[in-house]
Protein backbone atom coordinates (compact mmCIF):
# COMPACT_ATOMS: atom_id res chain seq x y z
CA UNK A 1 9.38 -21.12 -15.81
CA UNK A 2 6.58 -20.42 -18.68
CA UNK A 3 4.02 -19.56 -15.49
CA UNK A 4 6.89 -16.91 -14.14
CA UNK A 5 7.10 -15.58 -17.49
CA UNK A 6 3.57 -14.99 -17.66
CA UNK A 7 3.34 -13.11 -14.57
CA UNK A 8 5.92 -10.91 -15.21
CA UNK A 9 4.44 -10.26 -18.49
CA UNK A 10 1.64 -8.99 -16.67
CA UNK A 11 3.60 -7.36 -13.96
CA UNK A 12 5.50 -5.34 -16.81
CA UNK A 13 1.95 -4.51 -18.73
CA UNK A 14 0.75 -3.28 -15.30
CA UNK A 15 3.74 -0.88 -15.57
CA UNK A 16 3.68 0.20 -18.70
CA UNK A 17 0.11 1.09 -18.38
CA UNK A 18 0.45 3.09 -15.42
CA UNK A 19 3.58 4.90 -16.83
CA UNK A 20 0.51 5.91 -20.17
CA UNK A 21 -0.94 8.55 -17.75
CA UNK A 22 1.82 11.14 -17.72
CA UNK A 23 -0.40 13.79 -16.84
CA UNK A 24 -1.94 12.14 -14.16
CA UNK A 25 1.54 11.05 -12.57
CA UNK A 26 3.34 14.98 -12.98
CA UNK A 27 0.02 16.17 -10.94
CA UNK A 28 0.03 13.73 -8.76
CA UNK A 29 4.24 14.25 -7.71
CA UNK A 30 3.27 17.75 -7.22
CA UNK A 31 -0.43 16.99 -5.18
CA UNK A 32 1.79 14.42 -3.25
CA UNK A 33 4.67 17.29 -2.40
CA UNK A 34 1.98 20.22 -1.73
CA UNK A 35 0.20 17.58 1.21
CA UNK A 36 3.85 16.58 2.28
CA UNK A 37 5.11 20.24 2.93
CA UNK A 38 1.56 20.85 5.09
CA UNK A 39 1.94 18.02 6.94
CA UNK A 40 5.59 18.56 7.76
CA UNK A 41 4.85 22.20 9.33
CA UNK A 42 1.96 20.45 10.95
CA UNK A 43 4.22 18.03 12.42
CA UNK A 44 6.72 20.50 13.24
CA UNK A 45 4.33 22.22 15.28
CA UNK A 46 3.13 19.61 17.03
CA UNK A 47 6.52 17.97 17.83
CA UNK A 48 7.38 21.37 19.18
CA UNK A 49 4.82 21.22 21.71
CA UNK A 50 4.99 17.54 22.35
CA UNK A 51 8.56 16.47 21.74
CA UNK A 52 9.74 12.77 21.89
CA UNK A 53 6.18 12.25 20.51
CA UNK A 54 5.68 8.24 19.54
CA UNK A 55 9.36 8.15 20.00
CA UNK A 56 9.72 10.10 17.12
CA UNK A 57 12.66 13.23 17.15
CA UNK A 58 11.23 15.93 14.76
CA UNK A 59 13.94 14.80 11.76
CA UNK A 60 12.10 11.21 12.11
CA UNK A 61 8.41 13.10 12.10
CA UNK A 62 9.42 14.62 8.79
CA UNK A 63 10.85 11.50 7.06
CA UNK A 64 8.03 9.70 8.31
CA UNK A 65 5.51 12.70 6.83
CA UNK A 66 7.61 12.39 3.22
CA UNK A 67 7.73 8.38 3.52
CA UNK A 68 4.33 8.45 3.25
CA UNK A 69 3.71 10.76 0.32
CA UNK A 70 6.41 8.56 -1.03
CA UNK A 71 4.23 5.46 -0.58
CA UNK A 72 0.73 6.95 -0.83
CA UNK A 73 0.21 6.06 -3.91
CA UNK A 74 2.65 3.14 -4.17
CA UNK A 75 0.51 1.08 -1.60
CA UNK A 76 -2.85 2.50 -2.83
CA UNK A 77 -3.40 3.09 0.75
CA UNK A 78 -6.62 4.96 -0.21
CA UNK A 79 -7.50 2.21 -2.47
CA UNK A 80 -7.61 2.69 -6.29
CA UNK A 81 -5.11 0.02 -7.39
CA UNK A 82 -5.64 -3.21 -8.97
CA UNK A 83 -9.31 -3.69 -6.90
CA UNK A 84 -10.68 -1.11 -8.39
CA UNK A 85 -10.63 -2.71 -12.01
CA UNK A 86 -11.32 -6.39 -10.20
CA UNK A 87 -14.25 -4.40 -8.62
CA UNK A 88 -16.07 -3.02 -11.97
CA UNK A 89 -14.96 -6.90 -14.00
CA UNK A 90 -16.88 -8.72 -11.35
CA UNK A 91 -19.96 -6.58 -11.34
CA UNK A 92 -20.45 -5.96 -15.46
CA UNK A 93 -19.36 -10.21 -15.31
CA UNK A 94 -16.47 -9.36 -17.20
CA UNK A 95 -14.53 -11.84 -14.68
CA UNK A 96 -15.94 -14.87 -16.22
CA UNK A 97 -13.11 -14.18 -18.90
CA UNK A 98 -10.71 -13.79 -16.47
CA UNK A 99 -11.75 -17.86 -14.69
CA UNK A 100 -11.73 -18.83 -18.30
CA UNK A 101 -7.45 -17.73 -18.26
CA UNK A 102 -4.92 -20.87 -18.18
CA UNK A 103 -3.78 -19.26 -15.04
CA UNK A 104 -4.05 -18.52 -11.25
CA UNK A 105 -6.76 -15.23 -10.75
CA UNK A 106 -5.16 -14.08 -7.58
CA UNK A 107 -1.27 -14.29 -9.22
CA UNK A 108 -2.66 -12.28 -12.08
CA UNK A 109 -3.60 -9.41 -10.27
CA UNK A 110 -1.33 -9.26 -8.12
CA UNK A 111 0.99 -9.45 -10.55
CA UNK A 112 -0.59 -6.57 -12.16
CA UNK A 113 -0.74 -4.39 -9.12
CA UNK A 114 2.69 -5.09 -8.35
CA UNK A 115 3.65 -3.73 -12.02
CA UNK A 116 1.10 -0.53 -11.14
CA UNK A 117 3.32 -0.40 -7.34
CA UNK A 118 6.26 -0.20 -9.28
CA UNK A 119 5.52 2.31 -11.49
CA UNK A 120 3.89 4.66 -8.90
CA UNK A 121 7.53 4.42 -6.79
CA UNK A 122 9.48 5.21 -9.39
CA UNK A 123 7.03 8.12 -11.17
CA UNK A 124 5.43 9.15 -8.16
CA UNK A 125 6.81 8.68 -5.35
CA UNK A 126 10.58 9.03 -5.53
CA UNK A 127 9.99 12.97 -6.28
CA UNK A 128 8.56 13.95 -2.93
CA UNK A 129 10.59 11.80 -0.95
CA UNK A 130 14.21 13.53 -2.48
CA UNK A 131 12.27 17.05 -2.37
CA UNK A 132 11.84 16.40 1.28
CA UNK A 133 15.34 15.42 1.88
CA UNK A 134 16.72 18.15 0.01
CA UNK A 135 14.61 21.15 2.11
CA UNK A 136 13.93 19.46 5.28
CA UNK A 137 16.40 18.07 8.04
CA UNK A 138 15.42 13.82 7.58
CA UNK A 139 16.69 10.73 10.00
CA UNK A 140 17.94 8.24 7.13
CA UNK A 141 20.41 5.82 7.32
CA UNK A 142 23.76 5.75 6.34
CA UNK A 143 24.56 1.49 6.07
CA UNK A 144 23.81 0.26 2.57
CA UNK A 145 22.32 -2.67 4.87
CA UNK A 146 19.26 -0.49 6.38
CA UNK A 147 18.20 0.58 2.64
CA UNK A 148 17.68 -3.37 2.19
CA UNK A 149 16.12 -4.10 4.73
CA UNK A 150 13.87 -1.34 3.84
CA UNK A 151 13.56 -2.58 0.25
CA UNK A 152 12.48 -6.13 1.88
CA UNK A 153 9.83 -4.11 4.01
CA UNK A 154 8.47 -2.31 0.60
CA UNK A 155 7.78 -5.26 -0.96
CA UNK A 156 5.85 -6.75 1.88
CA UNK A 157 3.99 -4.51 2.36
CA UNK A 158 2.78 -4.00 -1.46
CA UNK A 159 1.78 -7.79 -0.84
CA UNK A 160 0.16 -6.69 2.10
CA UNK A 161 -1.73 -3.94 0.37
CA UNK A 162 -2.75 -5.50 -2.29
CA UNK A 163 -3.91 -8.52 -0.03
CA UNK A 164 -6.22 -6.39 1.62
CA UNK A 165 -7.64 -5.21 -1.49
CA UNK A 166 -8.18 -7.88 -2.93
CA UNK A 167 -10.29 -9.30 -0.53
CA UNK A 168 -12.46 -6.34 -0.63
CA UNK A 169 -12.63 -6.81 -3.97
CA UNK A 170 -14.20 -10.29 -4.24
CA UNK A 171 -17.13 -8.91 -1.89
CA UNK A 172 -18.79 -7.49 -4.79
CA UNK A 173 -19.58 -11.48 -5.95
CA UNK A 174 -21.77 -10.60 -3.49
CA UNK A 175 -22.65 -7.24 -3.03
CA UNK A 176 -22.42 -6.76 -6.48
CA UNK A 177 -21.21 -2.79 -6.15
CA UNK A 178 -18.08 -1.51 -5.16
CA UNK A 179 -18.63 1.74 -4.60
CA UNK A 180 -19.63 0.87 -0.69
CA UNK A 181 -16.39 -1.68 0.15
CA UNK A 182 -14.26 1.47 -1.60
CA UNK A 183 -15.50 3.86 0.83
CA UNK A 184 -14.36 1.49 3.63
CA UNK A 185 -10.99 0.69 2.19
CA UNK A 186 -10.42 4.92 1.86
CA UNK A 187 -10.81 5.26 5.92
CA UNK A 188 -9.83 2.41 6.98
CA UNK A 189 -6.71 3.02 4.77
CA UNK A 190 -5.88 6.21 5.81
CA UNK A 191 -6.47 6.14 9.39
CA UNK A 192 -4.75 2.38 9.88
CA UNK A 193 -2.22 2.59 7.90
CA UNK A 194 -1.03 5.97 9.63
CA UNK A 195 -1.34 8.15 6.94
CA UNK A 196 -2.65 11.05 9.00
CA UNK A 197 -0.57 10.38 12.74
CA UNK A 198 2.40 7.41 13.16
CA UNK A 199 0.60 4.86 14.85
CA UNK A 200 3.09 5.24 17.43
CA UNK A 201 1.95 8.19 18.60
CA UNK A 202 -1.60 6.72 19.30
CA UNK A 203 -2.74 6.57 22.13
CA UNK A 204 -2.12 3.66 24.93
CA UNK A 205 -4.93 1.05 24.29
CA UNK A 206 -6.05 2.30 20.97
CA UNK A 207 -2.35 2.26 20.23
CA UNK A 208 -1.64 -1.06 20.88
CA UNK A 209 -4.63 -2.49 18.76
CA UNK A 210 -3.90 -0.07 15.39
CA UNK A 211 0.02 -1.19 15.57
CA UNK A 212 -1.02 -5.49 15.25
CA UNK A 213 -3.48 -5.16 12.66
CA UNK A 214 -2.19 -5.52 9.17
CA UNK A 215 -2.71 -1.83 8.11
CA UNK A 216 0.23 -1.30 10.07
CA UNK A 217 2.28 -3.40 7.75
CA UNK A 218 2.19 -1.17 5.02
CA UNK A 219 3.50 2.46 6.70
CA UNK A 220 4.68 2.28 10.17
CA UNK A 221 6.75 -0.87 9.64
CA UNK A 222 8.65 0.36 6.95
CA UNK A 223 9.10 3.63 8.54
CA UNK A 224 10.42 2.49 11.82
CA UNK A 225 12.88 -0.14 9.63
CA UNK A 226 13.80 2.64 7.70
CA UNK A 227 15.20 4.63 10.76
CA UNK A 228 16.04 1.99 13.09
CA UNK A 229 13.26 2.15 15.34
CA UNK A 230 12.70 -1.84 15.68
CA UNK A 231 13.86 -5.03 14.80
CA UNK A 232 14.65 -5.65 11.01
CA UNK A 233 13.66 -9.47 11.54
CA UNK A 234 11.09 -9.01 13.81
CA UNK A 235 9.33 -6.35 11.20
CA UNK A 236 9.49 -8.63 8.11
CA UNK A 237 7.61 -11.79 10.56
CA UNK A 238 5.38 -9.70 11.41
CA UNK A 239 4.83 -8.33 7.86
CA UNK A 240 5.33 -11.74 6.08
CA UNK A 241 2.86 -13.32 8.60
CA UNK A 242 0.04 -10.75 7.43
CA UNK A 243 0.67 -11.25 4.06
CA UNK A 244 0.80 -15.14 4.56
CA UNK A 245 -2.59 -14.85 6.03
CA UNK A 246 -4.41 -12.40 4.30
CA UNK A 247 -3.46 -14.06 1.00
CA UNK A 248 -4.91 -17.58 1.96
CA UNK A 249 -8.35 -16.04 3.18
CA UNK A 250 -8.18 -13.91 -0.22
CA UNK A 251 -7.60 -17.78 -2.24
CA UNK A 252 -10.20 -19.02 0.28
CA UNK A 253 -13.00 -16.37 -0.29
CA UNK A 254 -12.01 -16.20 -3.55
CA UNK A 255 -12.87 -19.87 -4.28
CA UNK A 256 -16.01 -19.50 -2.65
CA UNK A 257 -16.84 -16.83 -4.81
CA UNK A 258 -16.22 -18.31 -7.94
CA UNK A 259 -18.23 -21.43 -7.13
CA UNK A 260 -21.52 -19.63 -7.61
CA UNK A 261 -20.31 -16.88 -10.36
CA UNK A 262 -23.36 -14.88 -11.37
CA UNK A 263 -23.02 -12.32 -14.57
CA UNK A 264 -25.39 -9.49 -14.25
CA UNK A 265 -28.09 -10.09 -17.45
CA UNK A 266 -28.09 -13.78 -17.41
């Protein structure tokens, strides 16, 4: 009980920090709208021409297109969430405090990230999401059943995110910069995750490889749950799975790491 405590502790002060940049959050609703209303028209257009594209009607291309301005920054799907602070405490050796805590590293941040996913839903991402049901014609259910399941999918796939981060972010032990690894987790982000097309709509071969690797986890699975597209129980193995696995090579690499901490200086 005192080690849940703690964690939500953090989880909450992961929150509360984000909620701090007020500024930052009204720009980023309004960034997040601005990208959702080109992509939409973009998607309109190209539904037009190719209808039925992905298995997609052109009311599920737009709720897909404002789903993921919803969970942009929710997911850190370009990166910038917890890693990025793991990131600069490993290389200035600031994580040496961190070992030194009377508690689990990986817990704590995710703990913290999922305080920081949280926030970013509520303040961020809710906005763009009703906007988009409000002006544009959206596929979303009506059964108080499919908005759980959904919920389930969210929060897999925030523990798939941050997963995914994480382990990028204990390859500075080694590289000792993140600026590289952050590069990598923008594209790879973006383009996996289905940020810029549904994965659905990839093409055969391509297609199939995208739609099994865990990027897929943190968009498309959510997406298709949300409007009925696949299996509710089949979506949250295949997320759960990913998030079982990605975790214990994060605790695995991450005990490697700390074996042979080095602090920059000394």
């Amino acid at each position: 009980m005192g080690s849940a405590r703690l964690y939500l502790a953090v989880a909450v002060g992961g929150f509360r920090r984000y909620a701090s940049y007020r500024v930052a959050t009204a720009a980023g609703v309004f960034t997040n709208t601005v990208f959702g209303l080109i992509l939409v028209y973009t998607y309109l257009a190209l539904w037009e021409e190719r209808p039925g594209l992905g298995g997609y009607d052109q009311a599920q291309a737009v709720t897909y297109v404002w789903l993921g301005q919803c969970l942009y920054a929710t997911l850190a799907i370009q990166g910038g969430g917890a890693e990025k602070d793991l990131m600069e405490r490993i290389r200035t050796g600031e994580i040496a405090v961190d070992l030194y805590r009377p508690a689990d590293l990986q817990l704590w941040w995710l703990a913290g990230d999922a305080g920081r996913a949280g926030f970013q839903l509520l303040g961020r991402g809710v906005v763009p999401f009703v906007f988009g049901s409000l002006f544009f014609p959206m596929a979303l259910p009506a059964e108080a059943a499919a908005w759980a399941a959904f919920a389930v999918t969210l929060l897999l796939a925030a523990v798939v995110s941050f997963a995914i981060r994480y382990l990028a972010a204990l390859s500075v032990f080694w590289l000792m910069d993140g600026r590289g690894i952050s590069q990598v987790l923008m594209i790879t982000g973006v383009f996996f995750s289905g940020m810029v097309l549904p994965l659905n709509a990839f093409p055969d071969g391509l297609g199939d490889v995208v739609r099994v690797l865990p990027w897929a986890a943190q968009l498309q699975v959510p997406a298709d749950v949300l409007m009925g597209e696949t299996d509710v129980w089949g979506a949250f193995a295949f997320q759960a799975a990913w998030a079982v696995a990605l975790l214990a090579a994060g605790r695995l690499l991450q005990s490697a790491a700390t074996r042979r901490v080095v602090v920059q200086g000394g």
